[in-house]
PDB file of N, CA and C in Angstrom:
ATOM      1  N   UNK A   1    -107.305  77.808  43.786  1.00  0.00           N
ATOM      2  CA  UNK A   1    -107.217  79.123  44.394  1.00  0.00           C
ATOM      3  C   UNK A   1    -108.615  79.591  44.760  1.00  0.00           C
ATOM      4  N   UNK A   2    -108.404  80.399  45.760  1.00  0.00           N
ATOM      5  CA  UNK A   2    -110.037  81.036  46.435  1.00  0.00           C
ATOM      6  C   UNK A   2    -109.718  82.253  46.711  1.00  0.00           C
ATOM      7  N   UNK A   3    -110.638  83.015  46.448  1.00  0.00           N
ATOM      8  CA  UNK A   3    -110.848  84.402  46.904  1.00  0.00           C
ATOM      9  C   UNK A   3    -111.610  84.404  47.928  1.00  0.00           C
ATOM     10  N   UNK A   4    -110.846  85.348  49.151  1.00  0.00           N
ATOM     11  CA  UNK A   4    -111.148  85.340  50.716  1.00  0.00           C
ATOM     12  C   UNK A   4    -111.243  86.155  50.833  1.00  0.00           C
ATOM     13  N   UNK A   5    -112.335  86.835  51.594  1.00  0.00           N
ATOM     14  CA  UNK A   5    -112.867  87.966  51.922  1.00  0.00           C
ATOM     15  C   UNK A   5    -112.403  87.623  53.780  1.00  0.00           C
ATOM     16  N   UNK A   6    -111.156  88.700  54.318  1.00  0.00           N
ATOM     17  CA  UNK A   6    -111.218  89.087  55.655  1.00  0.00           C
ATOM     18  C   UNK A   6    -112.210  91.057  55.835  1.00  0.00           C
ATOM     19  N   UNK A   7    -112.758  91.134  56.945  1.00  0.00           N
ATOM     20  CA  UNK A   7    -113.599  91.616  57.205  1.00  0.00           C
ATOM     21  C   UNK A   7    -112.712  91.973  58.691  1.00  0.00           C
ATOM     22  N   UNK A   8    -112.108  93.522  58.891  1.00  0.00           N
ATOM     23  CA  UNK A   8    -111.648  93.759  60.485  1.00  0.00           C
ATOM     24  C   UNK A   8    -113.270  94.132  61.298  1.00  0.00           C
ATOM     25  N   UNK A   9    -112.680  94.318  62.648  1.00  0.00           N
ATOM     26  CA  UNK A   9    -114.193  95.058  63.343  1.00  0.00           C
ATOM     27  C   UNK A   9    -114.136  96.229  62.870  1.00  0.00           C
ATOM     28  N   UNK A  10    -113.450  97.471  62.339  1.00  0.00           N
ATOM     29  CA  UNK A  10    -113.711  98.638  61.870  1.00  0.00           C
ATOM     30  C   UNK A  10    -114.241  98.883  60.505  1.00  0.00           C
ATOM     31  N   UNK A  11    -114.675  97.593  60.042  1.00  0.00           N
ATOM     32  CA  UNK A  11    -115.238  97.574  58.765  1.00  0.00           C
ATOM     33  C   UNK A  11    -114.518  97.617  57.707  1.00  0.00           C
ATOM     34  N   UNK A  12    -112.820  98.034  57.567  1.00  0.00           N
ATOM     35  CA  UNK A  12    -112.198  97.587  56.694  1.00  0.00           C
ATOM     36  C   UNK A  12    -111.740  95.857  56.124  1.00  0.00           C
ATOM     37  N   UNK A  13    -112.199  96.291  54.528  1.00  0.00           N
ATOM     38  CA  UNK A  13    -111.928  95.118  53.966  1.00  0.00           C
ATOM     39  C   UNK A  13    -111.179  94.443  53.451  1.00  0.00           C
ATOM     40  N   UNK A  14    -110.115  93.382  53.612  1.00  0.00           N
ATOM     41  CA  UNK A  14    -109.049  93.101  52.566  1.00  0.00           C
ATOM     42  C   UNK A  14    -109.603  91.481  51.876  1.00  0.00           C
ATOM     43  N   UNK A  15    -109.701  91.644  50.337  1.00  0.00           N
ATOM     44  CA  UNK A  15    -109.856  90.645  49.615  1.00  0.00           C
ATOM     45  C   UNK A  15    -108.511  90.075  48.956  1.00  0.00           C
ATOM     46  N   UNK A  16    -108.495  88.573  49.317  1.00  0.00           N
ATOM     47  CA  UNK A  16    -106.877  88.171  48.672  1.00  0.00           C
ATOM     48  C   UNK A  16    -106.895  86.783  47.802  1.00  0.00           C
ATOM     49  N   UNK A  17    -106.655  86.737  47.233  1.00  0.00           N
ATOM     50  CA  UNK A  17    -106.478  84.594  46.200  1.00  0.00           C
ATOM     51  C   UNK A  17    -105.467  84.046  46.970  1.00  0.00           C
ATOM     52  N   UNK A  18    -105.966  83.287  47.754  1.00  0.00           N
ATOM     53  CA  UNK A  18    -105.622  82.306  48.414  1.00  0.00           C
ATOM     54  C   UNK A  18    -105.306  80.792  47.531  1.00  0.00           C
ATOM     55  N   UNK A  19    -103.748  80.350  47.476  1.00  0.00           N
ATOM     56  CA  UNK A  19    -103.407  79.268  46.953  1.00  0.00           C
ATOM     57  C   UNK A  19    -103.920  78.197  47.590  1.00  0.00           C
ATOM     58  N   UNK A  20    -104.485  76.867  47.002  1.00  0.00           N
ATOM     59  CA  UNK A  20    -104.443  75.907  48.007  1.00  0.00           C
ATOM     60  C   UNK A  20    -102.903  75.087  48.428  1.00  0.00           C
ATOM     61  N   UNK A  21    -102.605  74.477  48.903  1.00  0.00           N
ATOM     62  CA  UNK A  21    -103.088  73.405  49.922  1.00  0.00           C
ATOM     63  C   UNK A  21    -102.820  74.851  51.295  1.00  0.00           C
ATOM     64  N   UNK A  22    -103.428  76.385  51.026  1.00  0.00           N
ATOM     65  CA  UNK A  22    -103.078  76.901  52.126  1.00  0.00           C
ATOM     66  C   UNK A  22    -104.176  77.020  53.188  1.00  0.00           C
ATOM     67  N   UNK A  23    -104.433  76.985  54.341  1.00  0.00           N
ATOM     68  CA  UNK A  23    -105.381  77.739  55.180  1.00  0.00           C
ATOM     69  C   UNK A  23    -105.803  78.749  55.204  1.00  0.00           C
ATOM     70  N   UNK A  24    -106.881  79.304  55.307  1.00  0.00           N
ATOM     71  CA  UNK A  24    -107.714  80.759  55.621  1.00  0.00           C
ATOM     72  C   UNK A  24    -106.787  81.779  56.678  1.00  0.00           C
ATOM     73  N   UNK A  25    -106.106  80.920  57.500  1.00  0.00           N
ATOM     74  CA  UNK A  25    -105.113  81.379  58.839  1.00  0.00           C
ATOM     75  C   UNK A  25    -104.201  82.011  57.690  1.00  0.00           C
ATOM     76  N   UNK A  26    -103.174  80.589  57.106  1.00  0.00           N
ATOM     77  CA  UNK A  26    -102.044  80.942  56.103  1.00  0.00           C
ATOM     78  C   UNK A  26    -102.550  81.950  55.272  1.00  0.00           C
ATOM     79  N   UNK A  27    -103.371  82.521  54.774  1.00  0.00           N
ATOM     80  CA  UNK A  27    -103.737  83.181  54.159  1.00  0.00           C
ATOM     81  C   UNK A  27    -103.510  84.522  54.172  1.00  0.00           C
ATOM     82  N   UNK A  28    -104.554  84.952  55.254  1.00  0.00           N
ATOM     83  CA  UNK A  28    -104.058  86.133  56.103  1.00  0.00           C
ATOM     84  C   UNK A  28    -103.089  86.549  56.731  1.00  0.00           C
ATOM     85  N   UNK A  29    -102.247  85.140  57.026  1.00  0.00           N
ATOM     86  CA  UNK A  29    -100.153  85.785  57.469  1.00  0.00           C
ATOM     87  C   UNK A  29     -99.465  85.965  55.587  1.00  0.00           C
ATOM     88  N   UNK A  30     -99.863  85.381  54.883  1.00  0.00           N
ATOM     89  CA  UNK A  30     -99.116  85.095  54.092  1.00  0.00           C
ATOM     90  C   UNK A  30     -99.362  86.552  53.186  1.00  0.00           C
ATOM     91  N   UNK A  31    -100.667  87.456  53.027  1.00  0.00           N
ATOM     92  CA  UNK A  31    -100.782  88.127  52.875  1.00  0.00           C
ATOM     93  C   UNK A  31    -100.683  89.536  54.064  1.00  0.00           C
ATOM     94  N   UNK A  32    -100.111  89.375  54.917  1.00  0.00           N
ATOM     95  CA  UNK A  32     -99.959  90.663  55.964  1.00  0.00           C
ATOM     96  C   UNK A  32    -101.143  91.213  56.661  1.00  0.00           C
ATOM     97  N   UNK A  33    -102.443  90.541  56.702  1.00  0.00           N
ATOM     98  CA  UNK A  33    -103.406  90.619  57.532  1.00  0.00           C
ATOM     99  C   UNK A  33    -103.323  90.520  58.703  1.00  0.00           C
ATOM    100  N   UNK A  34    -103.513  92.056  59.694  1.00  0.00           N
ATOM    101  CA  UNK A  34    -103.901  91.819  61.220  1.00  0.00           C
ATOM    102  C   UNK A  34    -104.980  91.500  61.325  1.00  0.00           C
ATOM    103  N   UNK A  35    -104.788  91.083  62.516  1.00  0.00           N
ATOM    104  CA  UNK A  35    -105.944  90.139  63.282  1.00  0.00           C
ATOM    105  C   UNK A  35    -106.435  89.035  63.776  1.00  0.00           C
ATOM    106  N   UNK A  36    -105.024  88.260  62.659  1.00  0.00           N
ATOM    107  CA  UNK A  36    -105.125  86.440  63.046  1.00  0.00           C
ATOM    108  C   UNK A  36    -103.237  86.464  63.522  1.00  0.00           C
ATOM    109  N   UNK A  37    -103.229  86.190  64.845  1.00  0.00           N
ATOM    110  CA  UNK A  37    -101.960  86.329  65.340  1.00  0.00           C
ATOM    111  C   UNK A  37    -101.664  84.650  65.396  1.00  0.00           C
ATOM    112  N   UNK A  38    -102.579  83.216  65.052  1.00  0.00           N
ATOM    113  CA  UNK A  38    -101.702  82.262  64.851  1.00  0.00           C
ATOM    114  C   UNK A  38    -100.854  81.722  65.848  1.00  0.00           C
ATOM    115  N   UNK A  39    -100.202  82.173  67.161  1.00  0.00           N
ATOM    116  CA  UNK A  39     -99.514  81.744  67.718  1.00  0.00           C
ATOM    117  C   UNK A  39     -98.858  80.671  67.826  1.00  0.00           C
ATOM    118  N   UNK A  40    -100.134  79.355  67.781  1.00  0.00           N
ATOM    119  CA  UNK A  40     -99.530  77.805  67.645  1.00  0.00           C
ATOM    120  C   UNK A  40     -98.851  77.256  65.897  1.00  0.00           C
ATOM    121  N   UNK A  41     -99.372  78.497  65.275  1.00  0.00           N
ATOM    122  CA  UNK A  41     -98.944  77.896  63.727  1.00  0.00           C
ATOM    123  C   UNK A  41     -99.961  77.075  63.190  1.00  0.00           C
ATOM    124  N   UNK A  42    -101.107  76.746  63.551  1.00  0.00           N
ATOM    125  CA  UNK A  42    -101.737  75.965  62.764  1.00  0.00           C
ATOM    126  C   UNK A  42    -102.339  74.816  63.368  1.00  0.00           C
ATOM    127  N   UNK A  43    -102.006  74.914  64.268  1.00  0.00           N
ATOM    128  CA  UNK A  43    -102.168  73.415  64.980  1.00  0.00           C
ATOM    129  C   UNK A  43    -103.706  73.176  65.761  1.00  0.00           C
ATOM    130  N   UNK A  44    -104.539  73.995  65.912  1.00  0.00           N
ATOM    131  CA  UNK A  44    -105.776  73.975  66.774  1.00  0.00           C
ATOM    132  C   UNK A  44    -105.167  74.398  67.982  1.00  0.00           C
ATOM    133  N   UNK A  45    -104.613  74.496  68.825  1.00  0.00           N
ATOM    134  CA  UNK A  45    -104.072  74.688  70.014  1.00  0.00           C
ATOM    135  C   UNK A  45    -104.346  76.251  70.776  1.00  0.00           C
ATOM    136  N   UNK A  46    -104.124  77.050  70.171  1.00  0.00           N
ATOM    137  CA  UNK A  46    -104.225  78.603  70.840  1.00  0.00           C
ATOM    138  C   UNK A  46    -105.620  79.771  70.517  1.00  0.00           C
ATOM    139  N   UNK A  47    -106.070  79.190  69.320  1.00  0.00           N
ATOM    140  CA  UNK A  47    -107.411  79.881  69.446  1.00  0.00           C
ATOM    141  C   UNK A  47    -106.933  81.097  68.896  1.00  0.00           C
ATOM    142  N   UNK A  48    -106.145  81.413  68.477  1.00  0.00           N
ATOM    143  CA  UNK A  48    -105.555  82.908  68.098  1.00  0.00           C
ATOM    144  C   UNK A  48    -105.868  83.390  66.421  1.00  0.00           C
ATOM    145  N   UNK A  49    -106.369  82.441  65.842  1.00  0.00           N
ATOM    146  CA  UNK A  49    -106.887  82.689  64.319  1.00  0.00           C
ATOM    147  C   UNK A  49    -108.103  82.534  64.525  1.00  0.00           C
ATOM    148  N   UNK A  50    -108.560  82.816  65.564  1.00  0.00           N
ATOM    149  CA  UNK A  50    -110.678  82.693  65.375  1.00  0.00           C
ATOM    150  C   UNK A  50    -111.210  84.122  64.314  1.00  0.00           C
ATOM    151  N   UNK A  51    -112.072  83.335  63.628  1.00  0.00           N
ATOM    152  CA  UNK A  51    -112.549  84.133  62.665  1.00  0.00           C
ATOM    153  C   UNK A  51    -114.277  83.940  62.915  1.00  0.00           C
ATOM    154  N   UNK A  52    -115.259  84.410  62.654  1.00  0.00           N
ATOM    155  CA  UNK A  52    -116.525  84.400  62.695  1.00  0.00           C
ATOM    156  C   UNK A  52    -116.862  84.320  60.883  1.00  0.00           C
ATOM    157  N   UNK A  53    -117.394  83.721  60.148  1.00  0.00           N
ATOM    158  CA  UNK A  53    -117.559  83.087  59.135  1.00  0.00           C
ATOM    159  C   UNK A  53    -119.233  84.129  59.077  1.00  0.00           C
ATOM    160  N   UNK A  54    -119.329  84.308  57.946  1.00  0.00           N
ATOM    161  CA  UNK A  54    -120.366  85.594  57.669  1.00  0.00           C
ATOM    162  C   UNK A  54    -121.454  84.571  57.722  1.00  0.00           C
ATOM    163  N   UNK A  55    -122.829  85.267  58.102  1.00  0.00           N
ATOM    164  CA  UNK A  55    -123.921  84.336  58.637  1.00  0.00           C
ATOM    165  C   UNK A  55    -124.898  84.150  57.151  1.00  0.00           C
ATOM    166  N   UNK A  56    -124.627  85.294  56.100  1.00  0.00           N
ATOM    167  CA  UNK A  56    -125.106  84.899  54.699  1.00  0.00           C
ATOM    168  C   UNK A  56    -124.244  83.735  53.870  1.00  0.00           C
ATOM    169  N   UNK A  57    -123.268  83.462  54.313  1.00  0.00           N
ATOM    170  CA  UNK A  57    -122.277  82.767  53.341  1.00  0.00           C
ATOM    171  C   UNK A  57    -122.798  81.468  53.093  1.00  0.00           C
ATOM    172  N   UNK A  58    -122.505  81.191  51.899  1.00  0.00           N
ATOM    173  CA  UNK A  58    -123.327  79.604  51.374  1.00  0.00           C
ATOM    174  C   UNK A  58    -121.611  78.798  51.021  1.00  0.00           C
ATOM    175  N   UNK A  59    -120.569  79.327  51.226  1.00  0.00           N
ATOM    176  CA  UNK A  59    -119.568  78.167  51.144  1.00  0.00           C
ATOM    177  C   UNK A  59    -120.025  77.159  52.385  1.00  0.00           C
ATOM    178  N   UNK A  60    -119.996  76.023  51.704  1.00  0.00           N
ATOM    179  CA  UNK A  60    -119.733  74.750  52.362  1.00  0.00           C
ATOM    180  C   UNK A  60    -118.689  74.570  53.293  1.00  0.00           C
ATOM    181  N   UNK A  61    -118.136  74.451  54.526  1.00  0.00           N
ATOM    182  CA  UNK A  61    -116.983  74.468  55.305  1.00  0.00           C
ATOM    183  C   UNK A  61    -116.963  72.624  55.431  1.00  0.00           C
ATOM    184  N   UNK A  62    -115.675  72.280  55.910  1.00  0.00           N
ATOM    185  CA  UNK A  62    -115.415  71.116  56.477  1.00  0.00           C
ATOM    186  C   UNK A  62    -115.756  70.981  58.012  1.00  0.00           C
ATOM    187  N   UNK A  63    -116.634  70.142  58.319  1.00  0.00           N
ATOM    188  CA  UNK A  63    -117.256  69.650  59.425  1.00  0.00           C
ATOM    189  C   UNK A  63    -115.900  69.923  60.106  1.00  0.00           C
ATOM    190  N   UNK A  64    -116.769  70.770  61.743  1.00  0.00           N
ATOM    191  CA  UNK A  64    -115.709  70.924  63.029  1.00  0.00           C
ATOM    192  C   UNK A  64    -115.307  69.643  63.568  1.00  0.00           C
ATOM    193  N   UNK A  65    -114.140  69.236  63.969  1.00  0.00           N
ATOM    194  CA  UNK A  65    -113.716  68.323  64.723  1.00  0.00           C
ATOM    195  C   UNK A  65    -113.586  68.600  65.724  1.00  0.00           C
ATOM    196  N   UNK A  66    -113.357  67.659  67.016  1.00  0.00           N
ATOM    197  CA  UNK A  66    -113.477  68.219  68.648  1.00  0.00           C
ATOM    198  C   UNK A  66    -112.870  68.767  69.000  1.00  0.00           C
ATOM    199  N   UNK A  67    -111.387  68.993  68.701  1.00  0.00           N
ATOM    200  CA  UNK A  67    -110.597  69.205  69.108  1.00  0.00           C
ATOM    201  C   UNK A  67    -110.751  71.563  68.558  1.00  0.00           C
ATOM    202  N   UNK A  68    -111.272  71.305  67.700  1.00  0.00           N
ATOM    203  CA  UNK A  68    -111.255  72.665  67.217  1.00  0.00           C
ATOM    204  C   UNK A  68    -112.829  73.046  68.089  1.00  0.00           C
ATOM    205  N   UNK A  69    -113.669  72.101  68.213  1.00  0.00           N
ATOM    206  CA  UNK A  69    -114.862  72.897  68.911  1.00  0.00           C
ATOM    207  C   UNK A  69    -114.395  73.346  70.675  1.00  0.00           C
ATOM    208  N   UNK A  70    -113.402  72.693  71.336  1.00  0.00           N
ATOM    209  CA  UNK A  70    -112.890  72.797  72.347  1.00  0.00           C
ATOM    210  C   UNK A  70    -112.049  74.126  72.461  1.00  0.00           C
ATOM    211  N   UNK A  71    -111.037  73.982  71.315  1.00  0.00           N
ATOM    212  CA  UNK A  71    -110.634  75.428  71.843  1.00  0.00           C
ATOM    213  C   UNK A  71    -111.011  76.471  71.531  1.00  0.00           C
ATOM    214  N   UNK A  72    -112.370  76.595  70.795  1.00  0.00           N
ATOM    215  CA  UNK A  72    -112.972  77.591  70.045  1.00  0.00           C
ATOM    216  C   UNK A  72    -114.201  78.152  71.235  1.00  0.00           C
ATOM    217  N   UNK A  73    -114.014  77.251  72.954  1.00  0.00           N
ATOM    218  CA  UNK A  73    -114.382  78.104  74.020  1.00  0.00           C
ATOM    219  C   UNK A  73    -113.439  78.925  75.077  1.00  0.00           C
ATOM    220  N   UNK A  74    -112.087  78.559  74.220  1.00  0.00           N
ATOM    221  CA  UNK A  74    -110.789  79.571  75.380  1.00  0.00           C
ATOM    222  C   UNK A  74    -110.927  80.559  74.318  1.00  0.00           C
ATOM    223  N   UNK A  75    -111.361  80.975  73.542  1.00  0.00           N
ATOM    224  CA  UNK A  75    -110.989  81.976  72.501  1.00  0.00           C
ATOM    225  C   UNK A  75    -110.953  83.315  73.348  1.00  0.00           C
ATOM    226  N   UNK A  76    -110.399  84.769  72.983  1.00  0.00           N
ATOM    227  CA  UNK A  76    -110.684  86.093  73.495  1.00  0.00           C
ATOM    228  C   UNK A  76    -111.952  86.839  73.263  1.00  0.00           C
ATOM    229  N   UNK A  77    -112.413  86.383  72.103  1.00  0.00           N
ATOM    230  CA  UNK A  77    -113.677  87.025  71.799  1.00  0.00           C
ATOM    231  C   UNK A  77    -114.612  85.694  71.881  1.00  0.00           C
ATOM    232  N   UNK A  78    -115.810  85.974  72.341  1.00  0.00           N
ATOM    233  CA  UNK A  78    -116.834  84.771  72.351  1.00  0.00           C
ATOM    234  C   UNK A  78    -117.299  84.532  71.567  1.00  0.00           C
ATOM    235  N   UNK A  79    -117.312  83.081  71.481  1.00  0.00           N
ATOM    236  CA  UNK A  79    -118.141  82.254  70.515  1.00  0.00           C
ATOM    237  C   UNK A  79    -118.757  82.379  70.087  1.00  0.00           C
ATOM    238  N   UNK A  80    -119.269  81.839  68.816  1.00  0.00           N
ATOM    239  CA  UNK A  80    -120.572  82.169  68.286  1.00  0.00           C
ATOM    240  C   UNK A  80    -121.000  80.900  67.519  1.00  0.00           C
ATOM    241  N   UNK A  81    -122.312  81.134  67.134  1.00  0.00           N
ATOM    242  CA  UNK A  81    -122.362  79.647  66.535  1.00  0.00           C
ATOM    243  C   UNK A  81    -121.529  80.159  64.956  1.00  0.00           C
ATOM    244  N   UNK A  82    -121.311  81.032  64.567  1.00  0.00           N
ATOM    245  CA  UNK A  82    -120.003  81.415  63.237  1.00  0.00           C
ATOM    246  C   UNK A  82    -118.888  80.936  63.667  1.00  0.00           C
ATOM    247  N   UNK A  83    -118.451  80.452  64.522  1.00  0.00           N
ATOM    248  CA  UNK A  83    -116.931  80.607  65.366  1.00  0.00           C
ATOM    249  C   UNK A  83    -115.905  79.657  64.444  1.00  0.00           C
ATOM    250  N   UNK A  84    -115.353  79.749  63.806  1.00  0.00           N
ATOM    251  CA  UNK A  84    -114.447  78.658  63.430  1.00  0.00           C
ATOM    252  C   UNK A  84    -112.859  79.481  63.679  1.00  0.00           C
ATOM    253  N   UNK A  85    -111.840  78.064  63.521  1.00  0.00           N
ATOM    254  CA  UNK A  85    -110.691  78.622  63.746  1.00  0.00           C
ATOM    255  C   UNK A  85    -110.155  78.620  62.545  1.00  0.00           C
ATOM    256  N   UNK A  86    -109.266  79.681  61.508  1.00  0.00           N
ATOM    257  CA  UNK A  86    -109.022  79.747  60.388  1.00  0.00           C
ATOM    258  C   UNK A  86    -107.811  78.841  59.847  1.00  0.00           C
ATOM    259  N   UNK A  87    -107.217  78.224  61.213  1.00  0.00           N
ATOM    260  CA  UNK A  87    -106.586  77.433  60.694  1.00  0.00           C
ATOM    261  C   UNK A  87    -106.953  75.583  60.168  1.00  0.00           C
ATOM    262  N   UNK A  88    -108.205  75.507  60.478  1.00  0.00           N
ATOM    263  CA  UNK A  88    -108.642  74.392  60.309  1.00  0.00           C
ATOM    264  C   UNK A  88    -109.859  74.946  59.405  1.00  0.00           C
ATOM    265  N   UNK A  89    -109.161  75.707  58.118  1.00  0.00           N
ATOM    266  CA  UNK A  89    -110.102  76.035  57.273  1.00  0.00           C
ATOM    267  C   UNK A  89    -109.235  75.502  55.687  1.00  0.00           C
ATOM    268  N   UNK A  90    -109.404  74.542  55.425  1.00  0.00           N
ATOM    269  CA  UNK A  90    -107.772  74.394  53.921  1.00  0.00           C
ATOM    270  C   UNK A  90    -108.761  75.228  52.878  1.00  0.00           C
ATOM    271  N   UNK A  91    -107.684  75.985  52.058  1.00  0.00           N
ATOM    272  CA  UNK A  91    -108.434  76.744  50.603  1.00  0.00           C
ATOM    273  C   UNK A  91    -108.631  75.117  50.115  1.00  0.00           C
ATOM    274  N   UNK A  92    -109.705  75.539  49.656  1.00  0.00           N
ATOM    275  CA  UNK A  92    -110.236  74.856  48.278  1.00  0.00           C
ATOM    276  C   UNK A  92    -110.859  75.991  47.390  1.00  0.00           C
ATOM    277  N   UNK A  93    -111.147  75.616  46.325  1.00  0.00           N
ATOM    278  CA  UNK A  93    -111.948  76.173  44.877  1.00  0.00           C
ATOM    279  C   UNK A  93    -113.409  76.461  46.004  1.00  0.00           C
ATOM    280  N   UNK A  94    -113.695  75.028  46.382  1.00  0.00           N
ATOM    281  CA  UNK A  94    -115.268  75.309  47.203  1.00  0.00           C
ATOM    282  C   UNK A  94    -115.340  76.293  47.949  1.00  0.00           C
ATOM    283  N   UNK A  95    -113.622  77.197  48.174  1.00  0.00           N
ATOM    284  CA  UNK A  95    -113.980  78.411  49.526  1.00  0.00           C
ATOM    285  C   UNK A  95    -114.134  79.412  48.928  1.00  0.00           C
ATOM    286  N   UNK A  96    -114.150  79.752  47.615  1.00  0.00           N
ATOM    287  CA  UNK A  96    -113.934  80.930  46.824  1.00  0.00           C
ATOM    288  C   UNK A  96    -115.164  81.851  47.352  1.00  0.00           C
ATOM    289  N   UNK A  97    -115.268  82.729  47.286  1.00  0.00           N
ATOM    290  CA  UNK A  97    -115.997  83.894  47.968  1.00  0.00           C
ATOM    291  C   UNK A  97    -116.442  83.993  49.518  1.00  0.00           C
ATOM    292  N   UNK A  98    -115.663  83.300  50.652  1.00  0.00           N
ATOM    293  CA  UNK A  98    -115.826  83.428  51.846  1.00  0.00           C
ATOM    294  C   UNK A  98    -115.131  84.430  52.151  1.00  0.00           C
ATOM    295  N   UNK A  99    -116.074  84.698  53.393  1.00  0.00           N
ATOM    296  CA  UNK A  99    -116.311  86.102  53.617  1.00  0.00           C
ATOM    297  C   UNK A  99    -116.117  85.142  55.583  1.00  0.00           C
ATOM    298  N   UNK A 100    -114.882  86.030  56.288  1.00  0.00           N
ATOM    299  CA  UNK A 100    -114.620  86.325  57.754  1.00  0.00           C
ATOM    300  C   UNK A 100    -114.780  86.944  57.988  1.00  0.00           C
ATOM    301  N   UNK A 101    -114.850  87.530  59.432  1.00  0.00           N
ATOM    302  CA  UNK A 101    -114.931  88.073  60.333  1.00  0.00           C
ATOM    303  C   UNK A 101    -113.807  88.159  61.230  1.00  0.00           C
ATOM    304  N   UNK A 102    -113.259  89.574  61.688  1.00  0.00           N
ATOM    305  CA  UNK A 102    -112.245  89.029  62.201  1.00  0.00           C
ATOM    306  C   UNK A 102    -112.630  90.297  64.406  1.00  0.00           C
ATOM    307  N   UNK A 103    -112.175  89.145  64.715  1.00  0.00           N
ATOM    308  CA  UNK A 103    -113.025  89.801  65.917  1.00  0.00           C
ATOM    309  C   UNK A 103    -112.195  90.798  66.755  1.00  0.00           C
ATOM    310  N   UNK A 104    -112.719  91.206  67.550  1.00  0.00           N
ATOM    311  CA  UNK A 104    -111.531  92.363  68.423  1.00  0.00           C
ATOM    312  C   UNK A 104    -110.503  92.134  68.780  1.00  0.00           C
ATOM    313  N   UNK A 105    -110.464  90.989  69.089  1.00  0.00           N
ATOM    314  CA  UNK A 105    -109.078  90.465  69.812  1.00  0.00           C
ATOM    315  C   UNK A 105    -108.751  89.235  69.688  1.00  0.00           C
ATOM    316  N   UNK A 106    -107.740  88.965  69.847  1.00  0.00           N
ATOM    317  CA  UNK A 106    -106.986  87.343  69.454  1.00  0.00           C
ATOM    318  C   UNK A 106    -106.750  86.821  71.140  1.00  0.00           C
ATOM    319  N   UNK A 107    -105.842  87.451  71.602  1.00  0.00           N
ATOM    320  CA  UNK A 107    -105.610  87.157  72.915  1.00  0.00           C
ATOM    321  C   UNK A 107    -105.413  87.572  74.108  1.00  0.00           C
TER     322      UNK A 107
END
């Protein structure tokens, strides 16, 4: 389990324990968080769970694959070098105190 810090743009905060084998995405549906609308379910495909990953954070993430650096330039809000998609984020123990960003818009 990990404790996940989502972060909206109005500065409200929701902190939640995230089970593994779940995603940072699953996370935030599974707990009732707006902001990650998910569309494809998980799949890399829609760009709709982009999260911006806090620029102090020392969790370790799992190296981007291409397929997630690709659609992480159709996104609604622009890129950043923070940009990850929350569904190609799995809880681990190693995610415990990450801290998102969740950006203006999904789509």
């Amino acid at each position: 389990m990990a404790k996940i810090t989502y972060q909206h743009p109005n500065g409200t905060v929701t902190v939640v324990d995230v089970e593994a084998p779940n995603t940072v995405m699953r996370g935030a549906k599974l707990n009732n968080i707006d902001g990650i609308e998910a569309q494809c379910g998980g799949s890399a495909q829609c760009g709709t769970c982009h999260v911006y990953v806090d620029e102090a954070s020392t969790v370790v993430l799992p190296e981007m694959d291409p397929v997630e650096d690709d659609v992480l330039y159709g996104t609604a809000c622009e890129r950043s070098e923070h940009s990850r998609l929350s569904c190609q984020l799995p809880v681990t123990e190693a995610l415990d105190g990450l801290l998102v960003h969740l950006p203006e818009a999904q789509s």
